[in-house]
Structure formats: C-alpha cells, structure tokens
Protein backbone atom coordinates (compact mmCIF):
# COMPACT_ATOMS: atom_id res chain seq x y z
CA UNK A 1 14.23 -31.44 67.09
CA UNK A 2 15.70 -28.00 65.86
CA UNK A 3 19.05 -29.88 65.13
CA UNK A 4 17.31 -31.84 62.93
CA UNK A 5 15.26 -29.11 61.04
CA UNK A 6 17.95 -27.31 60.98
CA UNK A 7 20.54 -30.35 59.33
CA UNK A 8 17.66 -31.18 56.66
CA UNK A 9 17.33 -27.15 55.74
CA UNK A 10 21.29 -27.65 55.17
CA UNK A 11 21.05 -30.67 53.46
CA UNK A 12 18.76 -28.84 51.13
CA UNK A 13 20.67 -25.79 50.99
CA UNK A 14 23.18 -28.26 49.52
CA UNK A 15 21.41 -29.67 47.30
CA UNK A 16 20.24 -26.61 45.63
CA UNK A 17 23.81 -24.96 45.72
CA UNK A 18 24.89 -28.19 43.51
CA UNK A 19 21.51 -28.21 41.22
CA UNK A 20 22.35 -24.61 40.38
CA UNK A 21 26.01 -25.26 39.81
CA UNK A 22 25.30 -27.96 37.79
CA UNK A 23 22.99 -26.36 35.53
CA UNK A 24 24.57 -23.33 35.19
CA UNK A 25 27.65 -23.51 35.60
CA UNK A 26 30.02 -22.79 32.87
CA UNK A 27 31.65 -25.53 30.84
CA UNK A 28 34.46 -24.56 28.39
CA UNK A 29 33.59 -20.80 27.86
CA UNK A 30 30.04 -21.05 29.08
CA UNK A 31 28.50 -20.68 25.57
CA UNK A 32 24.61 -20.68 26.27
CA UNK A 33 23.12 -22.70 23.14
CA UNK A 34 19.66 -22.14 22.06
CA UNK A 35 18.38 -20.93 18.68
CA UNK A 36 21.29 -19.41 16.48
CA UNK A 37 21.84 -15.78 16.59
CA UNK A 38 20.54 -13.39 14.05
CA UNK A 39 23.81 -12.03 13.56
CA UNK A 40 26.04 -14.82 13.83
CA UNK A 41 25.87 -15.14 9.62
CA UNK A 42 27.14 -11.43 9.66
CA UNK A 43 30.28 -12.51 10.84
CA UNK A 44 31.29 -15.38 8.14
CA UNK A 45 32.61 -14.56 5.04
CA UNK A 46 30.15 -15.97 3.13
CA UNK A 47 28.94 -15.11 -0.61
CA UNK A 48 25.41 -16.07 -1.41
CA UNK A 49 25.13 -19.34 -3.19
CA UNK A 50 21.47 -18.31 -4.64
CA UNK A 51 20.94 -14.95 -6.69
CA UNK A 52 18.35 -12.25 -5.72
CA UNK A 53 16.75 -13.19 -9.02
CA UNK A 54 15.55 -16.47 -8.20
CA UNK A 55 15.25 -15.84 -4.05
CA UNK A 56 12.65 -12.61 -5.04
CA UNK A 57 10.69 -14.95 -7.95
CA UNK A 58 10.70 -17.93 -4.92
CA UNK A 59 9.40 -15.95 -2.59
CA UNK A 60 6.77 -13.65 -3.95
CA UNK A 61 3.61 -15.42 -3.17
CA UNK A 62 3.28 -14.70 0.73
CA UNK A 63 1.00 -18.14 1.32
CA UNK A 64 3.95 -20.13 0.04
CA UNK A 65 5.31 -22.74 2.79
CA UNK A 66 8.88 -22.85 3.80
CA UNK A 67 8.99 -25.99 2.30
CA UNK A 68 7.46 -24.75 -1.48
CA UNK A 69 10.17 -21.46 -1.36
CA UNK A 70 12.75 -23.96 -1.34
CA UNK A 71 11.86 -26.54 -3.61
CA UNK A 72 11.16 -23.64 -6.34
CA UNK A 73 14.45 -22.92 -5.67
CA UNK A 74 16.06 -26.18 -6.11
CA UNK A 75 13.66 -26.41 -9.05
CA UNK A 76 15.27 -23.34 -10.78
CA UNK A 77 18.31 -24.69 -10.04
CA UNK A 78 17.66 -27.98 -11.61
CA UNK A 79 18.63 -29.54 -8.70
CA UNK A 80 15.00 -32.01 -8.52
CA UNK A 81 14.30 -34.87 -10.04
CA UNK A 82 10.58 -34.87 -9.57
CA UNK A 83 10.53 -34.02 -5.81
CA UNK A 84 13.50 -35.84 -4.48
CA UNK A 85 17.40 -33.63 -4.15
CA UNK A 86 19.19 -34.46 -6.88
CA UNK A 87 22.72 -35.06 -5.20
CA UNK A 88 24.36 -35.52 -7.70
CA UNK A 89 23.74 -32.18 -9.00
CA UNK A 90 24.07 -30.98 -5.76
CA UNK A 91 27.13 -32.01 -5.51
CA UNK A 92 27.97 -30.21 -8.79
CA UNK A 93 26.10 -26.59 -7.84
CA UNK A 94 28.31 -27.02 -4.34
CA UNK A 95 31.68 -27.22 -6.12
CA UNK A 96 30.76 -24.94 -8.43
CA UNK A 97 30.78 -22.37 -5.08
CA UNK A 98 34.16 -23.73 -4.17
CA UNK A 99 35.41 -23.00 -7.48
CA UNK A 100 33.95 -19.24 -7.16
CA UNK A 101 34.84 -19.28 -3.38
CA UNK A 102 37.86 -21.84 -2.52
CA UNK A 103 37.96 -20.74 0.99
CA UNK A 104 35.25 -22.33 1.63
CA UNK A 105 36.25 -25.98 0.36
CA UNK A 106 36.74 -27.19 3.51
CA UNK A 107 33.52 -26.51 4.85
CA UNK A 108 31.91 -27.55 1.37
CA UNK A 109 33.62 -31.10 1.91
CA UNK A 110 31.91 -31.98 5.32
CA UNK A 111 28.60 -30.36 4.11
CA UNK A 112 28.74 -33.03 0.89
CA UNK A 113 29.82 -35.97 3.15
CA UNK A 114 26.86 -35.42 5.99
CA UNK A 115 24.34 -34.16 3.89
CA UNK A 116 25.00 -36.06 0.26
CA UNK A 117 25.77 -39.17 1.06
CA UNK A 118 24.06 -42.38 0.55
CA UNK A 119 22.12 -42.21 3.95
CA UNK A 120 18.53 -40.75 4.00
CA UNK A 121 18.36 -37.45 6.21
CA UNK A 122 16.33 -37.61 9.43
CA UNK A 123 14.26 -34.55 9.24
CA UNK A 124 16.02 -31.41 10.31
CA UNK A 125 13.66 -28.98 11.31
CA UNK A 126 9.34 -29.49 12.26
CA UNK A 127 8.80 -30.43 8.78
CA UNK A 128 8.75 -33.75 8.19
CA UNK A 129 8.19 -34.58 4.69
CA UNK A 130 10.64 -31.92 3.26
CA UNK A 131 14.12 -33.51 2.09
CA UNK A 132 14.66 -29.63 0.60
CA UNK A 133 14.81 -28.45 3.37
CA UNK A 134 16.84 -31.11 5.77
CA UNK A 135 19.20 -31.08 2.74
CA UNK A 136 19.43 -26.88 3.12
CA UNK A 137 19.49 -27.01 6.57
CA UNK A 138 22.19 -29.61 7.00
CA UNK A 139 24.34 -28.12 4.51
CA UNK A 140 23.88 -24.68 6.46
CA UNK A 141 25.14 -25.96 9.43
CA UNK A 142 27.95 -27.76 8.11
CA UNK A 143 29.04 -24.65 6.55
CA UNK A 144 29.16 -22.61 9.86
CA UNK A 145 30.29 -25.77 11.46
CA UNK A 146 33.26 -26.14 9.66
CA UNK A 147 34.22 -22.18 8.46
CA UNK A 148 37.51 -22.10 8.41
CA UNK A 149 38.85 -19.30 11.04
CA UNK A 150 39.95 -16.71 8.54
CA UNK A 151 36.41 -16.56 7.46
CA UNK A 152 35.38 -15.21 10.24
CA UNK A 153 35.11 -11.32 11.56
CA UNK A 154 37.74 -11.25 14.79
CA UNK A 155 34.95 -8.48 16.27
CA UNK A 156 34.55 -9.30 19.97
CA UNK A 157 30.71 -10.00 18.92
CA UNK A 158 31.61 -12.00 16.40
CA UNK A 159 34.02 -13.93 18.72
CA UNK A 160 31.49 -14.70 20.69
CA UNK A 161 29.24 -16.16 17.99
CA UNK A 162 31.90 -17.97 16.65
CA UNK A 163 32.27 -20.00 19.80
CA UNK A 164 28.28 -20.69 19.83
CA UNK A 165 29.02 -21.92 16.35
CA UNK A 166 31.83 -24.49 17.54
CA UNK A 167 29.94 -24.97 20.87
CA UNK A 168 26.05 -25.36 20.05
CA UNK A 169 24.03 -27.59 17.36
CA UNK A 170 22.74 -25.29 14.42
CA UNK A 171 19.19 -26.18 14.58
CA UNK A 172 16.13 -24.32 12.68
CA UNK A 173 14.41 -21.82 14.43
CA UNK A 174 11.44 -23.10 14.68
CA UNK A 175 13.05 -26.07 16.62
CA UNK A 176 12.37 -23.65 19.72
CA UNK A 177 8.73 -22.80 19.06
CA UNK A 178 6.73 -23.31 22.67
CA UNK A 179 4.38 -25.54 20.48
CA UNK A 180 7.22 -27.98 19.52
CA UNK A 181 7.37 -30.96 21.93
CA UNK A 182 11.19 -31.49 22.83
CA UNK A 183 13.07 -33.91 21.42
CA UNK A 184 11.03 -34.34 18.13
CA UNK A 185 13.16 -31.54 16.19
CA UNK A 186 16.26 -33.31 15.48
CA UNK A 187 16.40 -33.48 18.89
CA UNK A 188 17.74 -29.82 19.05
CA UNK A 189 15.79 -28.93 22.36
CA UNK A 190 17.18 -32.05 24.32
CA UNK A 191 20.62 -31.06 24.10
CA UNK A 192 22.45 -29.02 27.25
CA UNK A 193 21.42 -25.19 27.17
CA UNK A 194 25.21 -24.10 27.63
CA UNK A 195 28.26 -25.99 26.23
C-alpha cells in the first residue's frame, strides 16, 4: 500500500515538475509578455507625429473619452470624413513623417499595409465602436514592430525592451484590466505570457 502512495505522490511530483517547466520555462530569451512597458517608447527614436498644440487643445476637457481625444485629433488633422479614417489622407499625413523622418519608412510601410488597407479593422483595444483608435493603435504597434535596429537605444534596458517588442503583441493597456474578460481584446490576454 505505501508503494503505491508513494508511486502516485511521484507520479504527481512529475507532473508538476513538467506543468511548471512548461509554463515557465524560457523560450527564445524568456521575454515575459504582458502589457507594454512604460519605458519601452523611451528607447525608439521616434519624433512625435502630433504637435503639443493640438495634443493640449485635444485633451483639455478631463470628461473627454479616449475615443473623443482622438477623433479631435484626427479631426484637426483633417484626417475624418464625417466619423470614418480617412485613409487616404492617412496615408498622406504618414508619408509626410517619412519625408521629415526617412528612418522610419520601413516601419511606416507595414503600418500603411496592416492598418490602411482595404480590410475593416477588428477592434484593437475594449472599445468597440472606435475605428480612431484601432487605426492609432495598429499603426503604433506596427511602428515598434517594425523599428528598424538603429532606432533603437543599445542601453541594456532598452535591450531588453526591444526584445519584448520583437517577442510580445503590442496590445492597449487596458487589454489587461481585471474587468476585461480574456480573449475579447484583440485577443491580447489569450496569447502565451512569455515568448
């Protein structure tokens, strides 16, 4: 009878030892993914594609949504036609910042071909009837996505948020709210914790 208690303990002892190692264990460089670091902008290159101007007039009233911040922003672009992204002008505003910025072409290229294109964007973030912002948000993360490596700061903190950037999907923050059932924010939660 102990023989047997004690095989089944082992047999669980296994089992745990390869749950754990499976989980955790390190894949590639053992990036964990999650929601992006603060920092990990500080470490591109990157110029600001909107002026202070129009960021401090979009966001003075404090009740404004996410949502209305950016589409006064696209609206003082000129980049709406009624409430729907322009692309076209999008398009135009985004090589504009390559002309300004050519290192950043590249990057500029993908963002236009995933986020521009004739397909509809599934909602990127817990919004779901904001194309401002899936357009903002996907063009975001096709920009860190794709950054060239030059653009980036060869700190040994920015090293390691450079592999999170190649490693993990750039999802919105509020993709990791406790509130936020899993899976239903561009399925950002449903994807492994560590690349």
């Amino acid at each position: 009878m102990r023989s047997v208690v004690l095989f089944n303990m082992f047999k669980l002892f296994v089992f745990l030892a390869f749950t754990v190692a499976t989980c955790y264990g390190a894949q590639g460089q053992g990036v964990l993914c999650g929601p992006l670091p603060r920092r990990l902008t500080r470490c591109l290159n990157m110029a600001p594609a909107i002026s202070g101007e129009i960021q401090d007039k979009c966001h003075e009233s404090r009740t404004a949504t996410e949502c209305e911040r950016l589409t006064c922003i696209f609206r003082e672009y000129n980049l709406l036609d009624g409430t729907t992204v322009n692309k076209d002008r999008t398009n135009a505003f985004l090589d504009n910042y390559v002309k300004q910025y050519p290192v950043w072409t590249t990057a500029v290229q993908h963002a236009k071909a995933a986020c521009l294109g004739d397909v509809a964007l599934k909602p990127q973030g817990i919004d779901l009837n904001c194309p401002i912002y899936d357009t903002l948000q996907c063009i975001f993360s096709n920009l860190i996505k794709h950054a060239i490596p030059s653009q980036w700061s060869t700190t040994s903190e920015c090293q390691g948020y450079r592999a999170f950037a190649a490693a993990c999907p750039i999802c919105p923050e509020d993709c990791f709210a406790a509130q936020v059932p899993i899976g239903s924010c561009n399925a950002c939660l449903t994807l492994p914790r560590s690349a």
